[in-house]
C-alpha atoms as a PDB file:
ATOM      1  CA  UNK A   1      11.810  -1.901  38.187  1.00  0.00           C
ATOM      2  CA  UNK A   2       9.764  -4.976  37.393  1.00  0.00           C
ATOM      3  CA  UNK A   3       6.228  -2.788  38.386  1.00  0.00           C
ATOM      4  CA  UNK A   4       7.612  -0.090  35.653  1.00  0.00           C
ATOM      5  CA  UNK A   5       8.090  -2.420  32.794  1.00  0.00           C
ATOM      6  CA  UNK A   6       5.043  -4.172  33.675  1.00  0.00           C
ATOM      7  CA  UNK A   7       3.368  -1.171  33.628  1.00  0.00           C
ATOM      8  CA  UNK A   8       4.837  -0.058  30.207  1.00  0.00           C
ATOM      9  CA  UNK A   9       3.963  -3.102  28.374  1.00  0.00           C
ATOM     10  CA  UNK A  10       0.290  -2.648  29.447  1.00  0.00           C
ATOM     11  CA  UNK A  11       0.223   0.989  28.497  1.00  0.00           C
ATOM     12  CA  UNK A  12       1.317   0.158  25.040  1.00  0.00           C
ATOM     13  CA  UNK A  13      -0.666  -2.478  24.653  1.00  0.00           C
ATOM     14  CA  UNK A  14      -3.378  -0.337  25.674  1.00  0.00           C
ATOM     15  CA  UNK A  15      -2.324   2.411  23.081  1.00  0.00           C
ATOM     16  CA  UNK A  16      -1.954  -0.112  20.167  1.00  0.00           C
ATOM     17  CA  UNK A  17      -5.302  -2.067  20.922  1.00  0.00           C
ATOM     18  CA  UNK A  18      -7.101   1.611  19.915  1.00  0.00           C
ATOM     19  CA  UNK A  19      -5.364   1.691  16.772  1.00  0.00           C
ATOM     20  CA  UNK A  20      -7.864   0.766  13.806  1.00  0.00           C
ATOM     21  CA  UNK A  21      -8.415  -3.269  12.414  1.00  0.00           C
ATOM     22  CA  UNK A  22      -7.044  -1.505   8.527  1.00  0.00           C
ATOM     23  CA  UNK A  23      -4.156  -0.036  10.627  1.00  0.00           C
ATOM     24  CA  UNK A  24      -3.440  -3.332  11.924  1.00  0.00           C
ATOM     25  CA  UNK A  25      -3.712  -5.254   8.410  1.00  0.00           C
ATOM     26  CA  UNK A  26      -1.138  -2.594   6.987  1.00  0.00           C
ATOM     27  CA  UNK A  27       1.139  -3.412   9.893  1.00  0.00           C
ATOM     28  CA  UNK A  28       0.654  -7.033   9.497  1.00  0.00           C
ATOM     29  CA  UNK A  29       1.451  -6.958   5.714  1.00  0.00           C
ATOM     30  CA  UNK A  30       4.626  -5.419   6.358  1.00  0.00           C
ATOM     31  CA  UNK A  31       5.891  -8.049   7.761  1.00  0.00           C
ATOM     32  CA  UNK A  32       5.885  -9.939   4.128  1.00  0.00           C
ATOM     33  CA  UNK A  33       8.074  -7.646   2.357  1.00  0.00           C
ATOM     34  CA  UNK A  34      10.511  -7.333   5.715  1.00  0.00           C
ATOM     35  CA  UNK A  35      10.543 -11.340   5.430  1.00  0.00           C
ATOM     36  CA  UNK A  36      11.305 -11.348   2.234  1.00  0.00           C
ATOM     37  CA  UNK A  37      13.977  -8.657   2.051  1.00  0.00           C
ATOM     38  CA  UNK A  38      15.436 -11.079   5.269  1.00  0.00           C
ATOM     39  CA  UNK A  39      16.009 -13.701   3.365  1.00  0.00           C
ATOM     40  CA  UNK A  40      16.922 -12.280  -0.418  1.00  0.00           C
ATOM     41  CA  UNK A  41      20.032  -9.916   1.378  1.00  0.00           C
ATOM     42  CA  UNK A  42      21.660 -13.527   1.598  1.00  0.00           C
ATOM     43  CA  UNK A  43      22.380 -12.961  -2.100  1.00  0.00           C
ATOM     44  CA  UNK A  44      23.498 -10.035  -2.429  1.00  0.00           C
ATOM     45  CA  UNK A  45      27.481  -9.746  -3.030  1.00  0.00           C
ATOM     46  CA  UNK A  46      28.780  -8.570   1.017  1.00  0.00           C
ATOM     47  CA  UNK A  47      30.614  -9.896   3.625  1.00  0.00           C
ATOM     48  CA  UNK A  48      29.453 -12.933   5.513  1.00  0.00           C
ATOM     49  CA  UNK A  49      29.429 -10.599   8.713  1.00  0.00           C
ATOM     50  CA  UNK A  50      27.678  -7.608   7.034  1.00  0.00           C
ATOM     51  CA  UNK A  51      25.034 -10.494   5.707  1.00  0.00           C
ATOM     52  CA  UNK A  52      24.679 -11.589   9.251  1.00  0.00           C
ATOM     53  CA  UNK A  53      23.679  -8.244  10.865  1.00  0.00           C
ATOM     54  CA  UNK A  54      21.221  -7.553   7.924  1.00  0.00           C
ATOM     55  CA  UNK A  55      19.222 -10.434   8.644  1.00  0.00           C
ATOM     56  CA  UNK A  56      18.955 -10.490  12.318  1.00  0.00           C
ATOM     57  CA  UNK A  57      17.880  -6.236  11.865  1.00  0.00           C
ATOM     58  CA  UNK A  58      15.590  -7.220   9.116  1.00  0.00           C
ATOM     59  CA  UNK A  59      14.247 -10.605  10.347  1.00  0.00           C
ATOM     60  CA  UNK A  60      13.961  -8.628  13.736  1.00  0.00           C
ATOM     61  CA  UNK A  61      11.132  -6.200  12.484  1.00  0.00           C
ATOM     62  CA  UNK A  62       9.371  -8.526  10.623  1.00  0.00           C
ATOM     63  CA  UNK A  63       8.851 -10.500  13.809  1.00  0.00           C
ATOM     64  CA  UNK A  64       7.600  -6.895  15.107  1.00  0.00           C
ATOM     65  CA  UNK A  65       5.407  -5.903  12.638  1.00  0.00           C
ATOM     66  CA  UNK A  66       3.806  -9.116  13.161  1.00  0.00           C
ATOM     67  CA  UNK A  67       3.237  -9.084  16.499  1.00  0.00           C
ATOM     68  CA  UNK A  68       2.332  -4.985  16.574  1.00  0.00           C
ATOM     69  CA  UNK A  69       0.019  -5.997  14.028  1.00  0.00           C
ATOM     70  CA  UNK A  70      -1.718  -9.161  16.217  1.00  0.00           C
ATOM     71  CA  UNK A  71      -1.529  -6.547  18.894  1.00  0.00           C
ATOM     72  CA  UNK A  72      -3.388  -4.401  16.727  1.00  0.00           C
ATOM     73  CA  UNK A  73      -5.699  -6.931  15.535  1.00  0.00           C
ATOM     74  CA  UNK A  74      -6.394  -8.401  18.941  1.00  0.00           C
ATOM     75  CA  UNK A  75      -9.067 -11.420  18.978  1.00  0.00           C
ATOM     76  CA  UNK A  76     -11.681 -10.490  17.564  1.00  0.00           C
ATOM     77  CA  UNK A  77      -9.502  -8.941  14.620  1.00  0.00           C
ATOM     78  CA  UNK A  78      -8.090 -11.975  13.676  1.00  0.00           C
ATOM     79  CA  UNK A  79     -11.200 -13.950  14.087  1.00  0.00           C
ATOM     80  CA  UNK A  80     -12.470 -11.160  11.699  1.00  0.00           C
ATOM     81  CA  UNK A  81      -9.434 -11.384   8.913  1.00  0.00           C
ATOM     82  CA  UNK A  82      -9.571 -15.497   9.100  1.00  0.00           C
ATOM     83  CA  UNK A  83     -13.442 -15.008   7.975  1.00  0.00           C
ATOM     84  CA  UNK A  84     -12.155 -12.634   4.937  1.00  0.00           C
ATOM     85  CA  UNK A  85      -9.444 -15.010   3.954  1.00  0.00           C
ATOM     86  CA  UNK A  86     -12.046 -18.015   4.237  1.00  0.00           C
ATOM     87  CA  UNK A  87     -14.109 -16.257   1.605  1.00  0.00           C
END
């Protein structure tokens, strides 16, 4: 069972490592909004419980957009977006 997940994980990081360095910016700034919407459901007008789920959904795929997007990105594409933000 371990071999198969181990396998997975590499496939898919294989798969998302061909995806383009835009592709992986786009993912990347999805994160913000998802963040965002994470933390502004606290004031809507719901039930403590209801609150509760929303953030751990939302706050849960911001954490994976940002780490599809590094994924994405890999080194050299975050060496490359550092040098663009630098400017």
């Amino acid at each position: 069972m371990r071999s198969y997940l181990k396998r997975f994980i590499e496939r898919v990081k294989a798969w998302l490592s061909q995806l383009s360095f835009r592709t992986g910016v786009v993912v990347m700034l999805c994160c913000i909004p998802l963040y965002v919407l994470s933390f502004a459901q606290m004031l809507l007008p719901i039930s403590t419980s209801l609150k509760s789920v929303l953030w751990v959904v939302l706050f849960g795929l911001a954490k994976t957009a940002q780490y599809g997007g590094l994924t994405i990105l890999g080194v050299e594409g975050v060496r490359r977006l550092k040098a663009y933000l630098r400017k």
